[in-house]
C-alpha atoms as a PDB file:
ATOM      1  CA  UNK A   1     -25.181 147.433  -5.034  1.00  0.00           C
ATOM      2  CA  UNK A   2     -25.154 144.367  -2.935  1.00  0.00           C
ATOM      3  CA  UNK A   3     -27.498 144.100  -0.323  1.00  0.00           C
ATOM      4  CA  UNK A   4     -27.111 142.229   3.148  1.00  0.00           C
ATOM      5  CA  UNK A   5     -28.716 138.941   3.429  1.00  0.00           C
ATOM      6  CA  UNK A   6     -31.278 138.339   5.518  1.00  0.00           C
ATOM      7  CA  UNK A   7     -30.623 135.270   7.213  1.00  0.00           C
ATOM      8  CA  UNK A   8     -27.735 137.305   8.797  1.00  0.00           C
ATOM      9  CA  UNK A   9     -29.602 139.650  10.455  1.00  0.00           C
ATOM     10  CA  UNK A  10     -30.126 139.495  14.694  1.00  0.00           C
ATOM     11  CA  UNK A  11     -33.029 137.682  15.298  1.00  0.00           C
ATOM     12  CA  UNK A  12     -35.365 139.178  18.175  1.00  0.00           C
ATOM     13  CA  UNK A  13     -33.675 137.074  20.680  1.00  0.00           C
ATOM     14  CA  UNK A  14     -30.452 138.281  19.448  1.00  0.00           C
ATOM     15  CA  UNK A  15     -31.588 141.588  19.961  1.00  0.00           C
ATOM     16  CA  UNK A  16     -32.628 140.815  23.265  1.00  0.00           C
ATOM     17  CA  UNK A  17     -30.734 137.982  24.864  1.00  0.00           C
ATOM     18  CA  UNK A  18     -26.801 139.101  26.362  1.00  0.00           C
ATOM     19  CA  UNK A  19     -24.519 136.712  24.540  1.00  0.00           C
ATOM     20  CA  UNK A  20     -21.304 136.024  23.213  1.00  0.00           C
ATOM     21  CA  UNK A  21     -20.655 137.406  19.815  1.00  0.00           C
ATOM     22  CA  UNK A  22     -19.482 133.971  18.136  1.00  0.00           C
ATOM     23  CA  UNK A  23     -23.218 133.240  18.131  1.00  0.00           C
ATOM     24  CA  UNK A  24     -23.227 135.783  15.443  1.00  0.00           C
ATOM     25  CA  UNK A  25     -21.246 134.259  12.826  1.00  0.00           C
ATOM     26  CA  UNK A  26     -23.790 131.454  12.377  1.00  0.00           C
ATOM     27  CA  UNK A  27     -25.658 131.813   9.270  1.00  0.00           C
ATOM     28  CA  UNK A  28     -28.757 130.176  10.268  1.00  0.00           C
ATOM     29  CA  UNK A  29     -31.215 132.111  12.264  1.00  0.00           C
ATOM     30  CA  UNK A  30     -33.183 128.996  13.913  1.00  0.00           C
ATOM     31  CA  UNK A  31     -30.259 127.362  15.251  1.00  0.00           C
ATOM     32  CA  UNK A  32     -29.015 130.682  16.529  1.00  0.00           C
ATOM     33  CA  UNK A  33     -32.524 130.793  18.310  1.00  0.00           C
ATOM     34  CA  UNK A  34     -32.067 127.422  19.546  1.00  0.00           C
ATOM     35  CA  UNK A  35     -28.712 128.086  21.022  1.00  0.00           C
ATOM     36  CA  UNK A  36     -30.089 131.398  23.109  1.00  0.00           C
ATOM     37  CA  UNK A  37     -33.462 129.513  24.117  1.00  0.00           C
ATOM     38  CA  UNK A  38     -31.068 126.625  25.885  1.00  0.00           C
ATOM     39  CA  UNK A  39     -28.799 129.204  27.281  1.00  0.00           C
ATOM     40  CA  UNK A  40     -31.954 131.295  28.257  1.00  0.00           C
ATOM     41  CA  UNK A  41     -33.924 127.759  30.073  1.00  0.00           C
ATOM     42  CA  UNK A  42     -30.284 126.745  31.879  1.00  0.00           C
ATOM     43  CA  UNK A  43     -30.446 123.745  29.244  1.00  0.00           C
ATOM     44  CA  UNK A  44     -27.527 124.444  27.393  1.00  0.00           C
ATOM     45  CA  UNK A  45     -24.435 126.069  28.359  1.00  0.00           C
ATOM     46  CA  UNK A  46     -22.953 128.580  26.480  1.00  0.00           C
ATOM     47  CA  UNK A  47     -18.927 127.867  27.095  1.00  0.00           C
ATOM     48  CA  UNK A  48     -19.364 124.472  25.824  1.00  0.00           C
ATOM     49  CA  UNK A  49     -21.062 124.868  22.359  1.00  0.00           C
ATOM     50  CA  UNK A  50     -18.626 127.242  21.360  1.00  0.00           C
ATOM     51  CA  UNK A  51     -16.214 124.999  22.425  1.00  0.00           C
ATOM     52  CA  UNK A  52     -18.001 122.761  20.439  1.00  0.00           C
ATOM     53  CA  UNK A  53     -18.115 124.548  17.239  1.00  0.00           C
ATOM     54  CA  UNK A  54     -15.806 127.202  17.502  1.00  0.00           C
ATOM     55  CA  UNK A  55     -12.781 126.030  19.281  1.00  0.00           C
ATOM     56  CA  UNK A  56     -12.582 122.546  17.711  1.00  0.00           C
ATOM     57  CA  UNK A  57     -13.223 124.344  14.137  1.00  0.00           C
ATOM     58  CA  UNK A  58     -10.074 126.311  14.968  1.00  0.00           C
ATOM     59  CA  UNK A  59      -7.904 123.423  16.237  1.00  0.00           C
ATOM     60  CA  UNK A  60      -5.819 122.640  13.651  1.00  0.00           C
ATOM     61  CA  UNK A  61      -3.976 119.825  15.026  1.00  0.00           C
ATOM     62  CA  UNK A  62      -3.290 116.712  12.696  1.00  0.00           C
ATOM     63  CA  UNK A  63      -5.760 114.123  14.805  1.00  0.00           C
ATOM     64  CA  UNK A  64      -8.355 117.182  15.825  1.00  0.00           C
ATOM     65  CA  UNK A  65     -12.066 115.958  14.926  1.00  0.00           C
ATOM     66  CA  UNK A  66     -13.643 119.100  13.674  1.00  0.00           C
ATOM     67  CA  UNK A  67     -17.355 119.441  14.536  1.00  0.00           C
ATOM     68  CA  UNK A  68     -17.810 121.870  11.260  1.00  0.00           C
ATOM     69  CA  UNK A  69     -16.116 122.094   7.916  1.00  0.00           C
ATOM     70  CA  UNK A  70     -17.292 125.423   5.944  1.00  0.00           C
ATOM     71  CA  UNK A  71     -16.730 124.190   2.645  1.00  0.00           C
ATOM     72  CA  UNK A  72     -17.184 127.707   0.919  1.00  0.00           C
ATOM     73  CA  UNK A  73     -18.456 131.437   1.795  1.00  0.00           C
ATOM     74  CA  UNK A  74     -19.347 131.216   5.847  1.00  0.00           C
ATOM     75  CA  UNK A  75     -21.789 133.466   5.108  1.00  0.00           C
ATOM     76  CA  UNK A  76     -23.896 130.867   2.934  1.00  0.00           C
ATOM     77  CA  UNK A  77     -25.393 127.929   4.874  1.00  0.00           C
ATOM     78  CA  UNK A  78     -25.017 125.451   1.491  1.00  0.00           C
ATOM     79  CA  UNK A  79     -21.544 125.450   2.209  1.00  0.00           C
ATOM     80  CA  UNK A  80     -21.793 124.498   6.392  1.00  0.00           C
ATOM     81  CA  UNK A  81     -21.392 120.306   7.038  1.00  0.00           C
ATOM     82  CA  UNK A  82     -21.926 119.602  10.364  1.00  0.00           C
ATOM     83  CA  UNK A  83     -20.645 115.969  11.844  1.00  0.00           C
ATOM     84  CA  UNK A  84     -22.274 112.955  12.513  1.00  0.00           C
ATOM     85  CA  UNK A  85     -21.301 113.310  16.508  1.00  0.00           C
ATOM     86  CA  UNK A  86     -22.656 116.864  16.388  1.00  0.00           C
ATOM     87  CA  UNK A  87     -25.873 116.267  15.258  1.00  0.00           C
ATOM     88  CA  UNK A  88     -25.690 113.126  17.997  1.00  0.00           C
ATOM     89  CA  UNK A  89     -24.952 115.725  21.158  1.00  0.00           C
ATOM     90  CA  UNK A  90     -26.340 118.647  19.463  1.00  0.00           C
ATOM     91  CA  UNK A  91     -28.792 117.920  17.176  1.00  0.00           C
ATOM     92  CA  UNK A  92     -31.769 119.767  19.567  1.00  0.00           C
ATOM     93  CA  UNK A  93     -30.027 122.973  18.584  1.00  0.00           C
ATOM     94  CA  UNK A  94     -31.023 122.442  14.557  1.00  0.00           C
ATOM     95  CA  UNK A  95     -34.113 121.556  15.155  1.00  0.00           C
ATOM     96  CA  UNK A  96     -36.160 123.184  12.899  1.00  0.00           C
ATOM     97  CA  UNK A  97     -33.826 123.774  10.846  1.00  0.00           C
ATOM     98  CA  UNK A  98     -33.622 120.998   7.646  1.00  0.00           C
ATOM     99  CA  UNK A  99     -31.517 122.795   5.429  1.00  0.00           C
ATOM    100  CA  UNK A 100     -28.437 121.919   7.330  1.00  0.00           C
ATOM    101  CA  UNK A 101     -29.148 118.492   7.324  1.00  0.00           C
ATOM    102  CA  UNK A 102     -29.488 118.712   3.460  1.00  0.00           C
ATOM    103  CA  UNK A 103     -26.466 120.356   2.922  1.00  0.00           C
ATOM    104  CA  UNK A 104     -24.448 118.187   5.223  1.00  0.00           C
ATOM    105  CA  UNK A 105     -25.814 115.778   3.431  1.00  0.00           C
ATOM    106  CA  UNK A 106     -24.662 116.865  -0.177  1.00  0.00           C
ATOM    107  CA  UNK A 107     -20.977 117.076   0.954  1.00  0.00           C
ATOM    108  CA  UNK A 108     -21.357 113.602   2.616  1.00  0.00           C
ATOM    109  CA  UNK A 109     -22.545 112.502  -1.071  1.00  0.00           C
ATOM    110  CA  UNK A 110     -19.365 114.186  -2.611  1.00  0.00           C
ATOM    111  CA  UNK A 111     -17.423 112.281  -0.581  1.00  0.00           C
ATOM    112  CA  UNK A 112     -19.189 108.762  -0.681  1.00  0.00           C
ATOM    113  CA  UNK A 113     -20.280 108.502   2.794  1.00  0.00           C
ATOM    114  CA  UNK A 114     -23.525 107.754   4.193  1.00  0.00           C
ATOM    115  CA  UNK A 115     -26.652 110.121   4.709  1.00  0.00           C
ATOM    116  CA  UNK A 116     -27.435 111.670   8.020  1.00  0.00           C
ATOM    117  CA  UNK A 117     -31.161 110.288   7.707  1.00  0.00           C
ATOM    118  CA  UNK A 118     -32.559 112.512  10.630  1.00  0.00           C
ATOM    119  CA  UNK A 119     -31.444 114.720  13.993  1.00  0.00           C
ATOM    120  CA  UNK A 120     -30.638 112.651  16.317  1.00  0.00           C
ATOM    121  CA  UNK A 121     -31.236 114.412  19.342  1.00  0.00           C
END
């Protein structure tokens, strides 16, 4: 039988903190927390990372600049690239969280362009 991973279970703060459900779809439970801790501290506002990461991922115009490609499964986070200008405005909501970095980084390689070397924000 297959068994539900983990890393897409609520967090606490899910649990706890009223939000929209596209929050949920995110495979990584730090940035998740991230997101809600902005919302929570009137840093970050809600409307505008979706737009961010939802919206533009589903505008499929010809010159649209997506701000995530899901190479693969969306459920597995090896197979998330974020872009450069993401992790520029956005990069506080992955901190803690190096394993996107790496695998943006490994689809960057498979396309010859250059490494992300750190979050820039």
């Amino acid at each position: 039988p297959q068994t539900f991973p983990a890393h897409l279970s609520g967090t606490m703060l899910q649990r706890t903190v009223t939000h929209h459900p596209w929050l949920d779809l995110f495979p990584i439970p730090r940035m998740r927390d991230n997101i809600l801790r902005g919302i929570q501290a009137g840093e970050r506002v809600e409307d505008e990372i979706c737009d961010a990461l939802v919206c533009d991922f589903l505008n499929l115009e010809a010159n649209s600049t997506a701000s995530l490609v899901i190479w693969g499964n969306s459920w597995e986070m090896d197979h998330w690239e974020f872009s450069p200008d993401f992790f520029g405005k956005w990069g506080v909501l992955l901190k803690g969280c190096p394993e996107v970095l790496g695998a943006t980084n490994r689809w960057r390689a498979k396309r010859g362009e250059p490494r992300i070397e750190e979050l820039t924000a």
